[in-house]
PDB file of N, CA and C in Angstrom:
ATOM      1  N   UNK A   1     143.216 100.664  79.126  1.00  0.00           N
ATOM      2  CA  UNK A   1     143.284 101.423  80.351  1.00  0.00           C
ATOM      3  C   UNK A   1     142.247 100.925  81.356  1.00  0.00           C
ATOM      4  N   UNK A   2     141.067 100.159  80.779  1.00  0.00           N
ATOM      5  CA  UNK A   2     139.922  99.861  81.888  1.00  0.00           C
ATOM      6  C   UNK A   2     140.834  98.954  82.500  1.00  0.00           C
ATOM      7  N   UNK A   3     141.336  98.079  81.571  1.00  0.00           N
ATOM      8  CA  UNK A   3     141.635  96.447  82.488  1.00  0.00           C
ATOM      9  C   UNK A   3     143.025  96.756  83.300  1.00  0.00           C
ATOM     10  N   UNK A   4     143.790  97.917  82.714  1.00  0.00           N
ATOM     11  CA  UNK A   4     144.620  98.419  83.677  1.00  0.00           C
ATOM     12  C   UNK A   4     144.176  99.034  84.923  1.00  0.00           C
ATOM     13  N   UNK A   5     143.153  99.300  85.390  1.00  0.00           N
ATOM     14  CA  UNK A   5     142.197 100.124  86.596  1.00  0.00           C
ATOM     15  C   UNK A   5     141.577  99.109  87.186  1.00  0.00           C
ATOM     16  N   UNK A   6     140.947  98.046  86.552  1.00  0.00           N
ATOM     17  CA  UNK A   6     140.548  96.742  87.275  1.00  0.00           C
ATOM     18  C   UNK A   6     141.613  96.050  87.729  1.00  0.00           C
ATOM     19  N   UNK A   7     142.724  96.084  87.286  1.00  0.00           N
ATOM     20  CA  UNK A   7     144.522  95.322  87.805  1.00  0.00           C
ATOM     21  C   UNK A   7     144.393  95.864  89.308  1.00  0.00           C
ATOM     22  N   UNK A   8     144.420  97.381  89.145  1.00  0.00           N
ATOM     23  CA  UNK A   8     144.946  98.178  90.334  1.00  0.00           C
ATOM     24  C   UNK A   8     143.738  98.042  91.592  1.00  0.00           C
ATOM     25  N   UNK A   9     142.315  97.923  90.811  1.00  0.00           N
ATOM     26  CA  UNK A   9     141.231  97.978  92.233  1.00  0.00           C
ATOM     27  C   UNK A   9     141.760  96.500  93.001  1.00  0.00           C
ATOM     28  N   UNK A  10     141.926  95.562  92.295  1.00  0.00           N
ATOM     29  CA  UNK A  10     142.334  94.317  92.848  1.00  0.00           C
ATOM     30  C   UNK A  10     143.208  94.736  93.822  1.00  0.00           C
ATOM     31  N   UNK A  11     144.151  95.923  93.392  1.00  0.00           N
ATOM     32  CA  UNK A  11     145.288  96.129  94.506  1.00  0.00           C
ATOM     33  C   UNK A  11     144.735  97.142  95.590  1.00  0.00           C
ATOM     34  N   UNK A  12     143.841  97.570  95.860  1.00  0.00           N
ATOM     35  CA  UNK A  12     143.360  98.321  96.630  1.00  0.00           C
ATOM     36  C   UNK A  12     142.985  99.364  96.394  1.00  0.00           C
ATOM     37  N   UNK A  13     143.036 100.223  95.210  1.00  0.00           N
ATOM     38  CA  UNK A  13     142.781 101.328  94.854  1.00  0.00           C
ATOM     39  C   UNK A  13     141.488 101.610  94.432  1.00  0.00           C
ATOM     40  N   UNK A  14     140.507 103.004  94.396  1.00  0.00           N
ATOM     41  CA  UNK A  14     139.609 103.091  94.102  1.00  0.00           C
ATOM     42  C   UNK A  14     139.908 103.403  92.369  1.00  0.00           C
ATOM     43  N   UNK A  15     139.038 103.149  91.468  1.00  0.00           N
ATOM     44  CA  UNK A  15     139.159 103.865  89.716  1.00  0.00           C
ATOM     45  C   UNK A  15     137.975 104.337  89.441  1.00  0.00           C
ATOM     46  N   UNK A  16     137.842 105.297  88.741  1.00  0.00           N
ATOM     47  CA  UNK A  16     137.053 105.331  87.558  1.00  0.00           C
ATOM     48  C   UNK A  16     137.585 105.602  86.544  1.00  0.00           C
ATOM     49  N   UNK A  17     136.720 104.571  85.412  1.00  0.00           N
ATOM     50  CA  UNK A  17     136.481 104.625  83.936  1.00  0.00           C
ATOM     51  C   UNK A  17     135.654 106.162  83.194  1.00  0.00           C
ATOM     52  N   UNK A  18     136.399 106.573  82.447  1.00  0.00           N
ATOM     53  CA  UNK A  18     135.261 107.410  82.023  1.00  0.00           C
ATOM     54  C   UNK A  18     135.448 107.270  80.348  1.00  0.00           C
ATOM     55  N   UNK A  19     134.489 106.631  79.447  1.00  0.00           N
ATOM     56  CA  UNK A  19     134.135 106.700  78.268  1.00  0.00           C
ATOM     57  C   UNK A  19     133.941 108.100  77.700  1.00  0.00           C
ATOM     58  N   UNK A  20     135.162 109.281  77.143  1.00  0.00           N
ATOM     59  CA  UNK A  20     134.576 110.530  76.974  1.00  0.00           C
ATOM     60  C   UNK A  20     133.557 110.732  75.717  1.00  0.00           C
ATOM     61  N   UNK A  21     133.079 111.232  75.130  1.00  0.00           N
ATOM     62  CA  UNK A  21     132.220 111.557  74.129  1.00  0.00           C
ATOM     63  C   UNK A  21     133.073 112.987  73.006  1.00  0.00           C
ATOM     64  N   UNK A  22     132.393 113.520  72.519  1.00  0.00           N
ATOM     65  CA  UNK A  22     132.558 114.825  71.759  1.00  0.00           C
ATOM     66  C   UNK A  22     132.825 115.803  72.518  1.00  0.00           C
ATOM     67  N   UNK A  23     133.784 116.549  72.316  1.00  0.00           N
ATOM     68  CA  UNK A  23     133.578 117.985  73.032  1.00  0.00           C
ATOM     69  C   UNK A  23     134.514 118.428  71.832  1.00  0.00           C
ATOM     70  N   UNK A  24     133.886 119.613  71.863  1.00  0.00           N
ATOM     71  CA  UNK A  24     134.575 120.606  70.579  1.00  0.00           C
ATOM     72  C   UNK A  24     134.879 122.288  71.193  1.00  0.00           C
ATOM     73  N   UNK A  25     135.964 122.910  70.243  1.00  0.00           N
ATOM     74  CA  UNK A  25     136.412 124.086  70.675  1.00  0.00           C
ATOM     75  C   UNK A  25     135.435 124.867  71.419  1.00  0.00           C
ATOM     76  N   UNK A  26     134.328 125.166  70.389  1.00  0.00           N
ATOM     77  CA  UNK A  26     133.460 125.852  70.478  1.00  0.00           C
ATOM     78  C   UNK A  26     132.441 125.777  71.593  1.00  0.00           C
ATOM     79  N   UNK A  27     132.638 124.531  72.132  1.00  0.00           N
ATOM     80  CA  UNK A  27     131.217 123.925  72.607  1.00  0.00           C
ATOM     81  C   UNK A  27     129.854 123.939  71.939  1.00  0.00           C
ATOM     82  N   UNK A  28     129.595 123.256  71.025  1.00  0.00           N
ATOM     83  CA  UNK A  28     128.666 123.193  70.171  1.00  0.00           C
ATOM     84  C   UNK A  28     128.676 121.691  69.247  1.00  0.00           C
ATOM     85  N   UNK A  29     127.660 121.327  68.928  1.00  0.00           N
ATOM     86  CA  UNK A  29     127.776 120.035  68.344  1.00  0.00           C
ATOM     87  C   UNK A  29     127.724 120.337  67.144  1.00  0.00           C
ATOM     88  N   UNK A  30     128.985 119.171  66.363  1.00  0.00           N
ATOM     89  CA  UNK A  30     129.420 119.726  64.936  1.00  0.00           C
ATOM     90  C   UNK A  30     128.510 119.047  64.604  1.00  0.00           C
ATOM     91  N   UNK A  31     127.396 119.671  63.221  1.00  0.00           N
ATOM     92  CA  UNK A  31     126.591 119.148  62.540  1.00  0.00           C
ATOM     93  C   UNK A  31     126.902 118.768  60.929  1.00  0.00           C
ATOM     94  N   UNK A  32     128.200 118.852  61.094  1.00  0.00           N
ATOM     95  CA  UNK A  32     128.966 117.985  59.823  1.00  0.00           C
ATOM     96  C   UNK A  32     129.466 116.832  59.678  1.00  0.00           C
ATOM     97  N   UNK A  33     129.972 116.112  61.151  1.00  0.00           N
ATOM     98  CA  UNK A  33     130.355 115.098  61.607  1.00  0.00           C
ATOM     99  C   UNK A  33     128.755 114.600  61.764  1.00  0.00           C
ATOM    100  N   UNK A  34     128.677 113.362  60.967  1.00  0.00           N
ATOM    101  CA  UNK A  34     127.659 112.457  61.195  1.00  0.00           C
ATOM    102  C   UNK A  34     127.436 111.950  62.431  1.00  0.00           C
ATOM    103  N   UNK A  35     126.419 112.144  62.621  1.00  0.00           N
ATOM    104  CA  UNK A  35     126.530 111.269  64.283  1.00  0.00           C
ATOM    105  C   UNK A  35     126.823 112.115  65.566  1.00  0.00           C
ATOM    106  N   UNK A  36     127.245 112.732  65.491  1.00  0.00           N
ATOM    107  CA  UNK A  36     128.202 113.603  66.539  1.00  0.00           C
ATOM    108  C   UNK A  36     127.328 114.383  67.561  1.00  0.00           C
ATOM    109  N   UNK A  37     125.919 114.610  67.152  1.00  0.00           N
ATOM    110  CA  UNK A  37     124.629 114.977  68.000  1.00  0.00           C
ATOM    111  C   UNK A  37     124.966 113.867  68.949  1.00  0.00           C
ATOM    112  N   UNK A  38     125.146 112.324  68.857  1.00  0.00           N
ATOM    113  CA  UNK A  38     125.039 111.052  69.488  1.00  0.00           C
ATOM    114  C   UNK A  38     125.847 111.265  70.979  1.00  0.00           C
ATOM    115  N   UNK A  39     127.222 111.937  70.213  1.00  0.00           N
ATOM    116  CA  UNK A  39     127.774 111.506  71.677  1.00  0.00           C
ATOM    117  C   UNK A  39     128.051 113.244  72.314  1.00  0.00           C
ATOM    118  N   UNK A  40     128.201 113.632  71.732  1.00  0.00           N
ATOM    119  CA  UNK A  40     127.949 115.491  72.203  1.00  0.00           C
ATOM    120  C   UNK A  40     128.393 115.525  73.442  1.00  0.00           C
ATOM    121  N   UNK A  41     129.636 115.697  74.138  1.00  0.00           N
ATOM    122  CA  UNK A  41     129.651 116.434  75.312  1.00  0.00           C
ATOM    123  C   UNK A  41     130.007 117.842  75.915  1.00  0.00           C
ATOM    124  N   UNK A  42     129.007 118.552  76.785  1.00  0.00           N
ATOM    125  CA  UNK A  42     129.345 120.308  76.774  1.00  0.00           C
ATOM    126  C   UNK A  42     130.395 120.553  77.472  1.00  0.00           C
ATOM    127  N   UNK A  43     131.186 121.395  77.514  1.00  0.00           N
ATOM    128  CA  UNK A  43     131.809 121.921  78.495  1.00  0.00           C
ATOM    129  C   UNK A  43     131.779 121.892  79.954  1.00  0.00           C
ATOM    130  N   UNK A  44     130.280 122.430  79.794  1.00  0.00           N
ATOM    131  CA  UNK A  44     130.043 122.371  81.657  1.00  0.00           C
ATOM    132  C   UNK A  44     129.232 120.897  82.291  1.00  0.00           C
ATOM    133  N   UNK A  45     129.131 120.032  81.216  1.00  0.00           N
ATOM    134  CA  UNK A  45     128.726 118.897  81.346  1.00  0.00           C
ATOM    135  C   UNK A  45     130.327 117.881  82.157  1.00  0.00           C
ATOM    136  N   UNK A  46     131.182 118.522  81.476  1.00  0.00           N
ATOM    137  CA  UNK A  46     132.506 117.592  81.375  1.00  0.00           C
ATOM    138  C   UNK A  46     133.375 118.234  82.796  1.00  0.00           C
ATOM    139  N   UNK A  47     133.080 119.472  83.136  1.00  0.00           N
ATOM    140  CA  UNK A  47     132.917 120.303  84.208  1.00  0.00           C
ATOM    141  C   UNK A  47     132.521 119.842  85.780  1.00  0.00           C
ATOM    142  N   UNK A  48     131.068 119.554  85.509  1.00  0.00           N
ATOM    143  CA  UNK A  48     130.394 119.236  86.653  1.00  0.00           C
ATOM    144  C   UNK A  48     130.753 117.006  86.814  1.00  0.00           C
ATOM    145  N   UNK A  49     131.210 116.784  85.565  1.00  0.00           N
ATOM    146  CA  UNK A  49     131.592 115.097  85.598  1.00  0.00           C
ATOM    147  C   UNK A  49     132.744 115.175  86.629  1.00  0.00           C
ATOM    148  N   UNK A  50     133.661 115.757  86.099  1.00  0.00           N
ATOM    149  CA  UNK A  50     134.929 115.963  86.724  1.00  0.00           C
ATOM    150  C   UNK A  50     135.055 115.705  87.995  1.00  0.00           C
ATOM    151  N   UNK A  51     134.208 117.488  88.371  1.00  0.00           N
ATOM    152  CA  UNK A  51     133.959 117.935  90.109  1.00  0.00           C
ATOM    153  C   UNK A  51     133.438 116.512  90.560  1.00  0.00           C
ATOM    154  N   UNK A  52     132.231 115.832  89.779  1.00  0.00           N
ATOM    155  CA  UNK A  52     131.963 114.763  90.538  1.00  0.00           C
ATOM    156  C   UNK A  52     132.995 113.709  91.153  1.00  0.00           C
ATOM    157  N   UNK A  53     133.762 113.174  90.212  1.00  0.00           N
ATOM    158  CA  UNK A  53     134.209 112.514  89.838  1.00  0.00           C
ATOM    159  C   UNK A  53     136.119 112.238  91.103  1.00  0.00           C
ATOM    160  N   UNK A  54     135.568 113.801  91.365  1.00  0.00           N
ATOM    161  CA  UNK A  54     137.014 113.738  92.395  1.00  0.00           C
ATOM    162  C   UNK A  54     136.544 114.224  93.841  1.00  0.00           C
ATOM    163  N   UNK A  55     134.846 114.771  94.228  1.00  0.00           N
ATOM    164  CA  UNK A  55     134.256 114.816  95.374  1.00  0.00           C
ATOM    165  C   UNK A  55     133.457 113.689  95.405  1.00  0.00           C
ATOM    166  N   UNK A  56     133.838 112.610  95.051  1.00  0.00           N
ATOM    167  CA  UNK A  56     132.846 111.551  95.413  1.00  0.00           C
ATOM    168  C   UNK A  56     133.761 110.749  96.958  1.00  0.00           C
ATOM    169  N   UNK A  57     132.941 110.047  97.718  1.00  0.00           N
ATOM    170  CA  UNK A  57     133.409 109.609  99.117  1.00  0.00           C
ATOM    171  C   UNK A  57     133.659 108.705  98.785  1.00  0.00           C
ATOM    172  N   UNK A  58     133.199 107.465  98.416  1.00  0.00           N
ATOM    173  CA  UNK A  58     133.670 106.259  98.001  1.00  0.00           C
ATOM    174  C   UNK A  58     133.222 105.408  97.065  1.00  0.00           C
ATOM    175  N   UNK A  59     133.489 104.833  95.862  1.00  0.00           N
ATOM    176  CA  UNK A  59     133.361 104.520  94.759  1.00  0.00           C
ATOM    177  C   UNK A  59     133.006 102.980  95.224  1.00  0.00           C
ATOM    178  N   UNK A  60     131.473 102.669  94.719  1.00  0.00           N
ATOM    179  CA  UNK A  60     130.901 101.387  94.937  1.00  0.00           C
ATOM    180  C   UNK A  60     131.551 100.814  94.342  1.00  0.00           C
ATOM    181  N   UNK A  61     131.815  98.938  95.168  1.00  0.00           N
ATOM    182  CA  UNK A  61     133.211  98.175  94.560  1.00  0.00           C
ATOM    183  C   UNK A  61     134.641  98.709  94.189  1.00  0.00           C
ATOM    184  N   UNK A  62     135.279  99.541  94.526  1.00  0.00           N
ATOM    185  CA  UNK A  62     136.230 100.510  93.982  1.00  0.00           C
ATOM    186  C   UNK A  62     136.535 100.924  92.964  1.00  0.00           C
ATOM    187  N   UNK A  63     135.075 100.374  91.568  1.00  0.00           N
ATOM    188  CA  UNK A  63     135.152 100.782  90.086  1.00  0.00           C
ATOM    189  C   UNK A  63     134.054 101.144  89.748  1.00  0.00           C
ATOM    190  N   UNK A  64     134.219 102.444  89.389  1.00  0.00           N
ATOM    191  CA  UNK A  64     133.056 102.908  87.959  1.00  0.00           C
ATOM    192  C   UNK A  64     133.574 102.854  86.326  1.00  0.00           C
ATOM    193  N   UNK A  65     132.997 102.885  86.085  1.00  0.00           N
ATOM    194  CA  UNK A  65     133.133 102.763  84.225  1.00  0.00           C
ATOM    195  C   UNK A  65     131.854 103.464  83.920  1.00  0.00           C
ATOM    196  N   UNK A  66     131.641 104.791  82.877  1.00  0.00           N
ATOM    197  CA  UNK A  66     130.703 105.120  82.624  1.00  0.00           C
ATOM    198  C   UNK A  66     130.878 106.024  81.216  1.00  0.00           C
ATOM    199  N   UNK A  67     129.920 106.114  80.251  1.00  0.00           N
ATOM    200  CA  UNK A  67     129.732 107.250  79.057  1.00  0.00           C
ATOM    201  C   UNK A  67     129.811 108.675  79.748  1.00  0.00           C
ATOM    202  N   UNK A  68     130.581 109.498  79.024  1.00  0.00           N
ATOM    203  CA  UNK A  68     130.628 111.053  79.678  1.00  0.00           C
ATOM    204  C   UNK A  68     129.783 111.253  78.088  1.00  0.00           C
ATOM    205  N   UNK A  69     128.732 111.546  78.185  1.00  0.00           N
ATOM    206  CA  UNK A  69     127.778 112.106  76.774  1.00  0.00           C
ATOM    207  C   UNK A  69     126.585 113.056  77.710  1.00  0.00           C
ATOM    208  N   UNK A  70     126.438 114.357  77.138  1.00  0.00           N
ATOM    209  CA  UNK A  70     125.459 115.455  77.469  1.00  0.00           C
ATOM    210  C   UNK A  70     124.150 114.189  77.524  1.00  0.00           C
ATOM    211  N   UNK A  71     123.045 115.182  77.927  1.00  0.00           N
ATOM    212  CA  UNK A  71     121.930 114.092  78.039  1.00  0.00           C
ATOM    213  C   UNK A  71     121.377 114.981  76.792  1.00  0.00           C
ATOM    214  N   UNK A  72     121.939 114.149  75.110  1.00  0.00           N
ATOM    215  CA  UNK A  72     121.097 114.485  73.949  1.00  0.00           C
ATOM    216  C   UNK A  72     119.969 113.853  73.976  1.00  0.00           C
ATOM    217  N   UNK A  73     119.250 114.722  73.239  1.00  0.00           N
ATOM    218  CA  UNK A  73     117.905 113.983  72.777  1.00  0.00           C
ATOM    219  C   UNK A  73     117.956 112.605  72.110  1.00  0.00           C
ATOM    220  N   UNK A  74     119.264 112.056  70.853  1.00  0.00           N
ATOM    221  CA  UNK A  74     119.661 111.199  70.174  1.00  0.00           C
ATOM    222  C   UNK A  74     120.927 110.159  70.543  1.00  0.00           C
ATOM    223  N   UNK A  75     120.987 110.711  72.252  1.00  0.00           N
ATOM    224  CA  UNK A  75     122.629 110.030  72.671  1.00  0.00           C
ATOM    225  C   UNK A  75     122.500 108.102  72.229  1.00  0.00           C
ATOM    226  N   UNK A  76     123.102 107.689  72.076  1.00  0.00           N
ATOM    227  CA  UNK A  76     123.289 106.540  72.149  1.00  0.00           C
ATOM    228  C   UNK A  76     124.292 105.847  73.141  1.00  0.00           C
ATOM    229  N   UNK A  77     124.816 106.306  73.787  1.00  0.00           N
ATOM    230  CA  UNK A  77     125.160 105.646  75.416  1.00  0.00           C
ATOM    231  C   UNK A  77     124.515 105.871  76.499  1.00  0.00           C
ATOM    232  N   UNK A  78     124.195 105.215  77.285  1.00  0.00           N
ATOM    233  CA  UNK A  78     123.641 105.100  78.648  1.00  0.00           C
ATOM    234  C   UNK A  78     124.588 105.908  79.303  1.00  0.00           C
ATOM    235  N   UNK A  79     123.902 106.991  79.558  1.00  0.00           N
ATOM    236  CA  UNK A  79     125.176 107.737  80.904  1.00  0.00           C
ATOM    237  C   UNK A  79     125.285 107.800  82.484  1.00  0.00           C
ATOM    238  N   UNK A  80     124.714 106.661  83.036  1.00  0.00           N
ATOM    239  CA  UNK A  80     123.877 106.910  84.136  1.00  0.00           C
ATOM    240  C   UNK A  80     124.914 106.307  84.556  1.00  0.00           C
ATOM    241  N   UNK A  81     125.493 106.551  85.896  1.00  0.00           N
ATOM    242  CA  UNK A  81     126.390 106.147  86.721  1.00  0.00           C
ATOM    243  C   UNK A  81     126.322 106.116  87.808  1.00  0.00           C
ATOM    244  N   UNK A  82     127.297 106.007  88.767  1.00  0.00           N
ATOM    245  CA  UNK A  82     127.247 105.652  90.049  1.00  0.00           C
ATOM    246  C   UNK A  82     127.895 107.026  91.318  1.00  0.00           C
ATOM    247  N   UNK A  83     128.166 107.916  90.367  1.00  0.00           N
ATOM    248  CA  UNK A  83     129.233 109.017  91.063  1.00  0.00           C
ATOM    249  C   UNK A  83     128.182 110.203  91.020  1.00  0.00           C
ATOM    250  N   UNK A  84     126.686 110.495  91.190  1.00  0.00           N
ATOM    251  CA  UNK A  84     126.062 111.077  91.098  1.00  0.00           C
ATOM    252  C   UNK A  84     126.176 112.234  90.186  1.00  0.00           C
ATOM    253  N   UNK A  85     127.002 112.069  88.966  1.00  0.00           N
ATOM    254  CA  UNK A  85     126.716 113.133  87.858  1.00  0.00           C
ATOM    255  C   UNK A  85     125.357 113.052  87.186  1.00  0.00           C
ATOM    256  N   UNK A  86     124.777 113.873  87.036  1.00  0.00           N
ATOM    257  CA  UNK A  86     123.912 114.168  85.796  1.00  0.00           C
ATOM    258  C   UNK A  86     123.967 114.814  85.133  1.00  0.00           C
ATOM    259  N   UNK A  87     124.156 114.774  83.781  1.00  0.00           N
ATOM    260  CA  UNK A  87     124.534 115.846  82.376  1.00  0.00           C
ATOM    261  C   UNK A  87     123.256 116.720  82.385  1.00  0.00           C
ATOM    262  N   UNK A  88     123.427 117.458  81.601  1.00  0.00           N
ATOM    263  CA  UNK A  88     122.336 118.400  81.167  1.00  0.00           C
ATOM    264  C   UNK A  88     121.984 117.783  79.968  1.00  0.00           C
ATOM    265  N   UNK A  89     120.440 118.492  80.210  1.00  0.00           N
ATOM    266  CA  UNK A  89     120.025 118.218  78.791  1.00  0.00           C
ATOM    267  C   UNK A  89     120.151 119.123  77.648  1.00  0.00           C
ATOM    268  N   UNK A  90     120.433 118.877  76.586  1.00  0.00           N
ATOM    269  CA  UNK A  90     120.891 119.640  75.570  1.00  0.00           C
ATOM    270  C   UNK A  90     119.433 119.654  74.686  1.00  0.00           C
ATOM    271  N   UNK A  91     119.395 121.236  74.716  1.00  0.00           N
ATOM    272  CA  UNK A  91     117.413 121.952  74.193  1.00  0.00           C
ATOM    273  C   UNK A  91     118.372 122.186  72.384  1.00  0.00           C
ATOM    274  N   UNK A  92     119.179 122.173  72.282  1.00  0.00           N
ATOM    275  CA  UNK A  92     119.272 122.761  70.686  1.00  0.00           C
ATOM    276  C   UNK A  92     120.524 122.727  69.977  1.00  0.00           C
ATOM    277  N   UNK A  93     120.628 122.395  68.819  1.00  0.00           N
ATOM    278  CA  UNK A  93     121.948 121.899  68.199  1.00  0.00           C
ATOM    279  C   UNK A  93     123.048 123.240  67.584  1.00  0.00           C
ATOM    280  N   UNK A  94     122.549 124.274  67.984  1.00  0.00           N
ATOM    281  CA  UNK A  94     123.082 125.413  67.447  1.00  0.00           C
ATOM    282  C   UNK A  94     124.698 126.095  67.792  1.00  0.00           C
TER     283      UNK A  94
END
């Protein structure tokens, strides 16, 4: 799907990529799934990505590509992007 969105910016269109992470029913990070603290994304994290994501004015180069992951203490993707989202930080695994 990226290299299908890089096809289309060639054609004039603006894209973004979004790499999603975890999100669960509950909103809560499953602590049975190994790892899953790593990519953790909240509700209102995936919320406020979104809103970004469709009030942004114009998308530098007409492509973003970015990790949608809460800002865990243990994330292992870089989530920093270009569409002025910032995740929250996540205080507790409960």
């Amino acid at each position: 799907m990226e290299a299908l969105g890089r096809y289309y910016v060639k054609k004039g269109l603006e894209v973004i990529c979004i790499r999603l992470g975890g999100v669960t029913s509950d909103n809560k990070i499953n602590l049975i799934e190994e790892g899953f603290e790593q990519i953790y994304l909240s509700h209102q994290d995936l919320i406020n990505m979104i809103t970004s994501c469709i009030e942004i004015e114009t998308i530098s180069n007409n492509y973003e590509l970015f990790y949608g992951v809460s800002h865990n203490p243990n994330r292992i993707h870089n989530n920093s992007n270009n569409i002025g989202w910032l995740p929250n930080k996540v205080e507790n695994y409960t």
